[in-house]
PDB file of N, CA and C in Angstrom:
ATOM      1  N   UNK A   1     -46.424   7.948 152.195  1.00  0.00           N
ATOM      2  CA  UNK A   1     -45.660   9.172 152.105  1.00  0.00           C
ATOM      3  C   UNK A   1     -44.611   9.253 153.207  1.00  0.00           C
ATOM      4  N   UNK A   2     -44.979   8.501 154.222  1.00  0.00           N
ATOM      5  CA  UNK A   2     -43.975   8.788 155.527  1.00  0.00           C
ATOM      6  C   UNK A   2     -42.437   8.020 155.234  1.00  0.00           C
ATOM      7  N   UNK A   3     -42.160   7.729 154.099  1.00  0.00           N
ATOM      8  CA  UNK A   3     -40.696   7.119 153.649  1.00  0.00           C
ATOM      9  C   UNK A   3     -40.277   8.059 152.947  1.00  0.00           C
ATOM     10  N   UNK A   4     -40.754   9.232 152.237  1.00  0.00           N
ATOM     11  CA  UNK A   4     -40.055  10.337 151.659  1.00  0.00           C
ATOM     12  C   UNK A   4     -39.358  11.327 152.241  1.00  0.00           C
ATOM     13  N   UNK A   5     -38.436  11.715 151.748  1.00  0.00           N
ATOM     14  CA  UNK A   5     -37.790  13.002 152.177  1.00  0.00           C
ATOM     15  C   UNK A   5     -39.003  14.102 152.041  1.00  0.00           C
ATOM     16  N   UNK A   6     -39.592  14.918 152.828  1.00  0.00           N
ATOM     17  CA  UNK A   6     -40.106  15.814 152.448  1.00  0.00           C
ATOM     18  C   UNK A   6     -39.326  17.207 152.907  1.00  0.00           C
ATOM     19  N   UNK A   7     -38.172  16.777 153.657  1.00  0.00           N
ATOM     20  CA  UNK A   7     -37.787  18.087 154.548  1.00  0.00           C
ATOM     21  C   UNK A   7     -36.254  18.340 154.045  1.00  0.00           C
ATOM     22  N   UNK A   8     -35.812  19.691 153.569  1.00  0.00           N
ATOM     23  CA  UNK A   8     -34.422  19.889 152.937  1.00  0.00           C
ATOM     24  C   UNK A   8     -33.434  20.229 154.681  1.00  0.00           C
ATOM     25  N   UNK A   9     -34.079  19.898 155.954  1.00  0.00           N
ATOM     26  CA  UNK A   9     -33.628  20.623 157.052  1.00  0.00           C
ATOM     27  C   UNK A   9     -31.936  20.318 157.065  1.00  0.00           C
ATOM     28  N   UNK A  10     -31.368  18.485 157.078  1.00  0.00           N
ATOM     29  CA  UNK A  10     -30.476  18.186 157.589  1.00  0.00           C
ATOM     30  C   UNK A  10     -29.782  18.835 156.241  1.00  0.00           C
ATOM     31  N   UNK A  11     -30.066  19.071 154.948  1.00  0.00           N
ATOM     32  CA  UNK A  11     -29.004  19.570 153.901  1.00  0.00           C
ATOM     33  C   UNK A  11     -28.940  21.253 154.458  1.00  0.00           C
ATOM     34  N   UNK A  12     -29.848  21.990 154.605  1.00  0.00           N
ATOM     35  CA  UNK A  12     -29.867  23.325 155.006  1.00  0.00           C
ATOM     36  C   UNK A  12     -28.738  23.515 156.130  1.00  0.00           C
ATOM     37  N   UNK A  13     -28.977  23.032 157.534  1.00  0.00           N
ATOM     38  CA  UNK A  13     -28.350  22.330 158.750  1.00  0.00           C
ATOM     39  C   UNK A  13     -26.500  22.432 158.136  1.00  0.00           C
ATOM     40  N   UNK A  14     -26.812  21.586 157.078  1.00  0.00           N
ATOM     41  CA  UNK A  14     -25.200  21.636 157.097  1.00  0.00           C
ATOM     42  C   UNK A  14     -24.128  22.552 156.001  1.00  0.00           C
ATOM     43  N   UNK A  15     -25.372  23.174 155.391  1.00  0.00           N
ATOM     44  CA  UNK A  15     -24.731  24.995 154.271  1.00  0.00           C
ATOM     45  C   UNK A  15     -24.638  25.586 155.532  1.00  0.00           C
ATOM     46  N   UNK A  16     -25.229  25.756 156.221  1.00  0.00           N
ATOM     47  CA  UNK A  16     -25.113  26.613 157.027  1.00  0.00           C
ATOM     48  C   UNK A  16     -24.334  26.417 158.632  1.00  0.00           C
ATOM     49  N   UNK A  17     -24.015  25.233 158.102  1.00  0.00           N
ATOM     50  CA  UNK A  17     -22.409  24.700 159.453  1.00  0.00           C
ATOM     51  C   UNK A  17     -23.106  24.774 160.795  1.00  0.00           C
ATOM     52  N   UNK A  18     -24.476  24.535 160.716  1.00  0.00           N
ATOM     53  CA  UNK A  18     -25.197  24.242 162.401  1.00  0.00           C
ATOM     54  C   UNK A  18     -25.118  22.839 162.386  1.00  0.00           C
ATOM     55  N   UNK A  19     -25.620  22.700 163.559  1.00  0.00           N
ATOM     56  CA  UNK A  19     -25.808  21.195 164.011  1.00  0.00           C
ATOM     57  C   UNK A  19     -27.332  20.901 164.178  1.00  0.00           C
ATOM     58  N   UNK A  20     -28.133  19.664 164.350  1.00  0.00           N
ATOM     59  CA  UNK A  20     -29.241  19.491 165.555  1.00  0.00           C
ATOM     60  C   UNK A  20     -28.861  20.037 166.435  1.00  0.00           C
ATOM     61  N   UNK A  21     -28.317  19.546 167.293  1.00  0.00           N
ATOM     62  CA  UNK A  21     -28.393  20.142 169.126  1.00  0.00           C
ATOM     63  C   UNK A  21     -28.438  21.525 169.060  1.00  0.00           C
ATOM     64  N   UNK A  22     -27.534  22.238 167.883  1.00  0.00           N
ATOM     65  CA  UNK A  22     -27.712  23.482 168.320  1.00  0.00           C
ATOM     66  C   UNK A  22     -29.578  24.292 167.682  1.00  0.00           C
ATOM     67  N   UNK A  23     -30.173  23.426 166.676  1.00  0.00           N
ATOM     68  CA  UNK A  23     -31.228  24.111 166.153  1.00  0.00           C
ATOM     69  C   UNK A  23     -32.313  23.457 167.187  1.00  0.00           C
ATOM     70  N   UNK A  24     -32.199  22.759 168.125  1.00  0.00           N
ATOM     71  CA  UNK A  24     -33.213  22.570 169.047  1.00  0.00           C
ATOM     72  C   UNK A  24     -33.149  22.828 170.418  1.00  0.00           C
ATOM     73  N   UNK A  25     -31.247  23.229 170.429  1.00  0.00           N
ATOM     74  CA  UNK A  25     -31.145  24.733 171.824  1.00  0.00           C
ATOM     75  C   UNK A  25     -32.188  26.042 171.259  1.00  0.00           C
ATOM     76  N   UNK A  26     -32.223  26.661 169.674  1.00  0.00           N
ATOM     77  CA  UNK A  26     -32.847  27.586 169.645  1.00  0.00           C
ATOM     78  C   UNK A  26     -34.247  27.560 169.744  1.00  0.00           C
ATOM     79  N   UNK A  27     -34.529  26.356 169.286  1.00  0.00           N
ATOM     80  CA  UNK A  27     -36.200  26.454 169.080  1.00  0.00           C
ATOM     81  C   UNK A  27     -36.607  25.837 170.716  1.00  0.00           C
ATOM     82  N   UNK A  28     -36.251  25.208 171.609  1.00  0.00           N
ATOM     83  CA  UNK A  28     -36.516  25.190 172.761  1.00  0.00           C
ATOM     84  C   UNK A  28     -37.324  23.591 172.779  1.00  0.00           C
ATOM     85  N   UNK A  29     -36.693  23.097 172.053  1.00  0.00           N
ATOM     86  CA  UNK A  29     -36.770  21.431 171.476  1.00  0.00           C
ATOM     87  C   UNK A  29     -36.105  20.510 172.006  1.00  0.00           C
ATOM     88  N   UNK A  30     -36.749  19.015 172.225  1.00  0.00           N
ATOM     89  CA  UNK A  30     -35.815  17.913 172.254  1.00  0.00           C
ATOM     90  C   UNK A  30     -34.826  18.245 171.231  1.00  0.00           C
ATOM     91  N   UNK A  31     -33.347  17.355 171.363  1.00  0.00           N
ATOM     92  CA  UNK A  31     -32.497  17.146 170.293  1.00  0.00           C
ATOM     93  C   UNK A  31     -33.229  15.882 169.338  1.00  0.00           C
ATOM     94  N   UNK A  32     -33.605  14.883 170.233  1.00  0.00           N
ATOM     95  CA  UNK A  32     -34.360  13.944 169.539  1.00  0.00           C
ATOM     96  C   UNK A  32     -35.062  14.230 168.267  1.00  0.00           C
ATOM     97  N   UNK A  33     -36.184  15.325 168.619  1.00  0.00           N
ATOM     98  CA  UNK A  33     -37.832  15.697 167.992  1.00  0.00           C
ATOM     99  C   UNK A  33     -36.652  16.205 166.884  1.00  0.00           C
ATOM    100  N   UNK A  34     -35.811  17.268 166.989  1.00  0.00           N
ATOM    101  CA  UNK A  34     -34.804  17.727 165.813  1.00  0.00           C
ATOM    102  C   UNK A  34     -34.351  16.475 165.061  1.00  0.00           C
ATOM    103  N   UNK A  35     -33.841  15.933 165.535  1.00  0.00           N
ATOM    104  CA  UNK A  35     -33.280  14.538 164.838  1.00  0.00           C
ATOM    105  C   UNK A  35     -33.921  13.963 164.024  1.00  0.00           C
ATOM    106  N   UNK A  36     -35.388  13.571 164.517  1.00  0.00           N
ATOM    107  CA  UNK A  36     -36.531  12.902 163.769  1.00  0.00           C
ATOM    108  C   UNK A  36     -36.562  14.024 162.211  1.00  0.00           C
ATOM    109  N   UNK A  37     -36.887  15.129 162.897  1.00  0.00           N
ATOM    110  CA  UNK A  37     -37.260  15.682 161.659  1.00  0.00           C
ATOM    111  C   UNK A  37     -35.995  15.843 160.703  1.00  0.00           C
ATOM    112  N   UNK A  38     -34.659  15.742 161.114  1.00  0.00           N
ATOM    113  CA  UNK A  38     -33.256  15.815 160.217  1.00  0.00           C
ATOM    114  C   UNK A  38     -33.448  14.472 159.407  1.00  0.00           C
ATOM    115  N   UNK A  39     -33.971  13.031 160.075  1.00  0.00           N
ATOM    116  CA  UNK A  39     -34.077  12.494 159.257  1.00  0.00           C
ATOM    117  C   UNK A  39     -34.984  11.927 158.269  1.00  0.00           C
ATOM    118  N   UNK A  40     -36.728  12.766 158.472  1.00  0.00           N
ATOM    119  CA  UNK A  40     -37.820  12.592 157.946  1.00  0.00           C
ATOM    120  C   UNK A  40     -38.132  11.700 158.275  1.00  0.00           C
ATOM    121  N   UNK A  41     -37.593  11.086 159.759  1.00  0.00           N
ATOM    122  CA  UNK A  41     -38.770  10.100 160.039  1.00  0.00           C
ATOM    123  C   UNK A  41     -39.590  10.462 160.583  1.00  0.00           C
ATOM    124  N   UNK A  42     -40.133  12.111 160.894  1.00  0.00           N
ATOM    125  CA  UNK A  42     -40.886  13.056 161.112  1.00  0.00           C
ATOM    126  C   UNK A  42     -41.245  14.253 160.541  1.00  0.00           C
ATOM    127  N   UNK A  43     -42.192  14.814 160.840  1.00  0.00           N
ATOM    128  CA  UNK A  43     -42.067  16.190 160.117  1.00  0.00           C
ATOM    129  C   UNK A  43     -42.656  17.430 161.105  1.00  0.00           C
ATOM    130  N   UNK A  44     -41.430  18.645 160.931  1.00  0.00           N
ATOM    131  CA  UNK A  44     -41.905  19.789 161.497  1.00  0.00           C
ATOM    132  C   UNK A  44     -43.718  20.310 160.889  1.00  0.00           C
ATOM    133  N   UNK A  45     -44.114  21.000 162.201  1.00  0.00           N
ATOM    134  CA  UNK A  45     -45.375  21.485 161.649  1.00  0.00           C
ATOM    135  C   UNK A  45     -45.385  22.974 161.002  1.00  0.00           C
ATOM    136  N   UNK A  46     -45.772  23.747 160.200  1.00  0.00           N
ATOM    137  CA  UNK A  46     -45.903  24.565 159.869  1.00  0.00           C
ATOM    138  C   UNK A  46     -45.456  25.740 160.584  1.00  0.00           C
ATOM    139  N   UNK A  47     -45.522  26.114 161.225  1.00  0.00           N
ATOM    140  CA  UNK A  47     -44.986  26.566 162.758  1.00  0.00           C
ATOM    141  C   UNK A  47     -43.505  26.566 162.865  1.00  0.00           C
ATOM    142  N   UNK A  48     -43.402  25.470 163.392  1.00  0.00           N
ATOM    143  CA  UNK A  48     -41.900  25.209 163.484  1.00  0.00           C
ATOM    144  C   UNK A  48     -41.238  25.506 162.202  1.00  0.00           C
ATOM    145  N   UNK A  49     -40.899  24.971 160.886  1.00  0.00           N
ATOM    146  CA  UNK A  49     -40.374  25.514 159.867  1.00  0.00           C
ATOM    147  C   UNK A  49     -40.786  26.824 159.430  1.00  0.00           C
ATOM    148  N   UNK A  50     -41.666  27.981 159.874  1.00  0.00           N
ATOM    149  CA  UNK A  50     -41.311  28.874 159.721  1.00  0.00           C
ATOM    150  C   UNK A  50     -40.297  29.417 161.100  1.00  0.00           C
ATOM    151  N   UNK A  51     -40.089  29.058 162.287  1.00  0.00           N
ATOM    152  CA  UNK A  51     -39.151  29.424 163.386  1.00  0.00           C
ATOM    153  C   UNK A  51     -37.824  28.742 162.444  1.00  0.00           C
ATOM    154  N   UNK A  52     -37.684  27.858 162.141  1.00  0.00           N
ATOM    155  CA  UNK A  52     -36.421  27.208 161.333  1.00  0.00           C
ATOM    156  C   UNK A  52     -36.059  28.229 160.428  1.00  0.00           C
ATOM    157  N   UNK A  53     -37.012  28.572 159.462  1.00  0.00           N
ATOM    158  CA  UNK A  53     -36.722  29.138 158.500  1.00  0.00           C
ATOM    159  C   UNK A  53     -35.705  30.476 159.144  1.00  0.00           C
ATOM    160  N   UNK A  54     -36.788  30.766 159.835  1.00  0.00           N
ATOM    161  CA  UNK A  54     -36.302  32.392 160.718  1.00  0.00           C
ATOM    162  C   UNK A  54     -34.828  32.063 161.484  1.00  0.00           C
ATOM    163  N   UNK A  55     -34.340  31.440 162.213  1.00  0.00           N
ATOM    164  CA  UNK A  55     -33.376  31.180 162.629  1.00  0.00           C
ATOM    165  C   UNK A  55     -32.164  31.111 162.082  1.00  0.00           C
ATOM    166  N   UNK A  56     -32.481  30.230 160.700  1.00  0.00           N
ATOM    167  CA  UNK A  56     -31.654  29.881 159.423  1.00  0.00           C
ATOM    168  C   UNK A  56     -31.044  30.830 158.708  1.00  0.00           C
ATOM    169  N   UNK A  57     -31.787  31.558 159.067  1.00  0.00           N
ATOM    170  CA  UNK A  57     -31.671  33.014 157.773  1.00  0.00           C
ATOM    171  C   UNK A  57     -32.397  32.498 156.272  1.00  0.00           C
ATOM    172  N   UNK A  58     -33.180  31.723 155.934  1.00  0.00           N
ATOM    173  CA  UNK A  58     -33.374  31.208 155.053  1.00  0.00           C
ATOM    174  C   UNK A  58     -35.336  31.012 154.407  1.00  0.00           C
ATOM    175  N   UNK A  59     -35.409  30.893 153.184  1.00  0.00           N
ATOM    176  CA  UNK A  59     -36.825  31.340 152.674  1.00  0.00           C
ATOM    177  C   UNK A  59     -37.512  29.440 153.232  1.00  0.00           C
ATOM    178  N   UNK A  60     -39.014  29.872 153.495  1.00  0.00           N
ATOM    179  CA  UNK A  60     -39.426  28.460 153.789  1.00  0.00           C
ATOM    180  C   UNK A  60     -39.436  27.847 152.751  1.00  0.00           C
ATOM    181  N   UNK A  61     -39.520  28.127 151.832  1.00  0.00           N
ATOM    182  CA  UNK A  61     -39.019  27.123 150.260  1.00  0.00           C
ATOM    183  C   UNK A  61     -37.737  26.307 150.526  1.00  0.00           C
ATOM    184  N   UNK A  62     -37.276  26.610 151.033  1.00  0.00           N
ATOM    185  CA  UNK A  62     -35.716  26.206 150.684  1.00  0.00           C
ATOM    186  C   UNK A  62     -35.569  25.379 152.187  1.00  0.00           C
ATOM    187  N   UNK A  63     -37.002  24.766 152.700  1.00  0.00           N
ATOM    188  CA  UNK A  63     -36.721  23.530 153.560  1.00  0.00           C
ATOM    189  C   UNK A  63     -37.240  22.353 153.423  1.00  0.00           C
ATOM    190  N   UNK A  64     -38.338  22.608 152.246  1.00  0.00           N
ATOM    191  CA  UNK A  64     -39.054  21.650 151.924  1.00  0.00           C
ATOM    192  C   UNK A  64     -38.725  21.413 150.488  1.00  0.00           C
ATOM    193  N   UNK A  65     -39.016  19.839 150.016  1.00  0.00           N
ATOM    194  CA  UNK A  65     -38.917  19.416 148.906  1.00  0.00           C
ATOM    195  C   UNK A  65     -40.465  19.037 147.820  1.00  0.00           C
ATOM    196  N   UNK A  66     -41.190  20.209 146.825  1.00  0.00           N
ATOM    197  CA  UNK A  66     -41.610  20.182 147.032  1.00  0.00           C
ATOM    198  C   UNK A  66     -41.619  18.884 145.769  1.00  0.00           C
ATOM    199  N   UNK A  67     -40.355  18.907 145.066  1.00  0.00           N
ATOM    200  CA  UNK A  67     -40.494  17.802 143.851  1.00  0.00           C
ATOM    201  C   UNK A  67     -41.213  16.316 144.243  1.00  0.00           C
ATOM    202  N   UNK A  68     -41.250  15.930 145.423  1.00  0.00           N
ATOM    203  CA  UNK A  68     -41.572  14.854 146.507  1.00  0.00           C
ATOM    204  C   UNK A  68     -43.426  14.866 145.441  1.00  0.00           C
ATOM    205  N   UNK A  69     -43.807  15.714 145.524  1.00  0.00           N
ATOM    206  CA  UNK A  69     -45.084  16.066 145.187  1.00  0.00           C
ATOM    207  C   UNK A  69     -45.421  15.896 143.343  1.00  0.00           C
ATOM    208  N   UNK A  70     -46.401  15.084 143.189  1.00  0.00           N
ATOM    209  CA  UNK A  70     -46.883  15.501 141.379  1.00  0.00           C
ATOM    210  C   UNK A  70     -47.768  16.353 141.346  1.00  0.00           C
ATOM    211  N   UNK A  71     -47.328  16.443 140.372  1.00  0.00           N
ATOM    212  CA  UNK A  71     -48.449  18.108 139.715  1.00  0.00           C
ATOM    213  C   UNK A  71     -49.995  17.262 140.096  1.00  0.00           C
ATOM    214  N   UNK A  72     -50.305  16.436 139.830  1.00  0.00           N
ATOM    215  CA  UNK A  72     -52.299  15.707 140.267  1.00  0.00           C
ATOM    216  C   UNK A  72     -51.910  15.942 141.761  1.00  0.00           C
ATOM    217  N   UNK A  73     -51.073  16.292 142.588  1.00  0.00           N
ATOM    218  CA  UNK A  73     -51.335  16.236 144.007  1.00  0.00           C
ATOM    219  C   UNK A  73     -51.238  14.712 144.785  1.00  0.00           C
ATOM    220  N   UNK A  74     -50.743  13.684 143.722  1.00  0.00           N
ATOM    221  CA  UNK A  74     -50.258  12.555 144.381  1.00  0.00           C
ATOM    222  C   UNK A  74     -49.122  12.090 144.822  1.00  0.00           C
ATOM    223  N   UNK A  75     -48.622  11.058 145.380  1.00  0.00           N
ATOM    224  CA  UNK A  75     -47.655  10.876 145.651  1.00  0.00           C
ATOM    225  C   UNK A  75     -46.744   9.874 144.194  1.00  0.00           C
TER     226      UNK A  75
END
């Protein structure tokens, strides 16, 4: 699973004309740890994407992908 997109952050990130550096000045983050997760070679924890969400102005649906997922719950 760790080769999938699971995270809509870096498309959200850029509707909304932010950057990384600036969404991990707010959350009080490496730019790095942001980065990782812009490019899913990580993933925010539950936690954090709801602070994303909140920051964003935006629903936590609309950071995750959940099509990534089959209806049996497999990959």
């Amino acid at each position: 699973m760790a080769s999938k997109n699971l995270n809509r952050l870096k498309v959200v990130l850029a509707e909304k004309r932010r950057t990384n550096k600036w969404l991990a000045e707010q959350l009080g983050k490496d730019q790095t740890t942001v980065s990782k997760w812009c490019t899913n070679s990580s993933q925010p924890d539950l936690g954090n994407l709801m602070q994303i969400a909140k920051i964003l102005d935006v629903e936590l649906t609309d950071l995750v992908r959940f099509e990534e997922f089959k209806k049996d719950g497999t990959e």
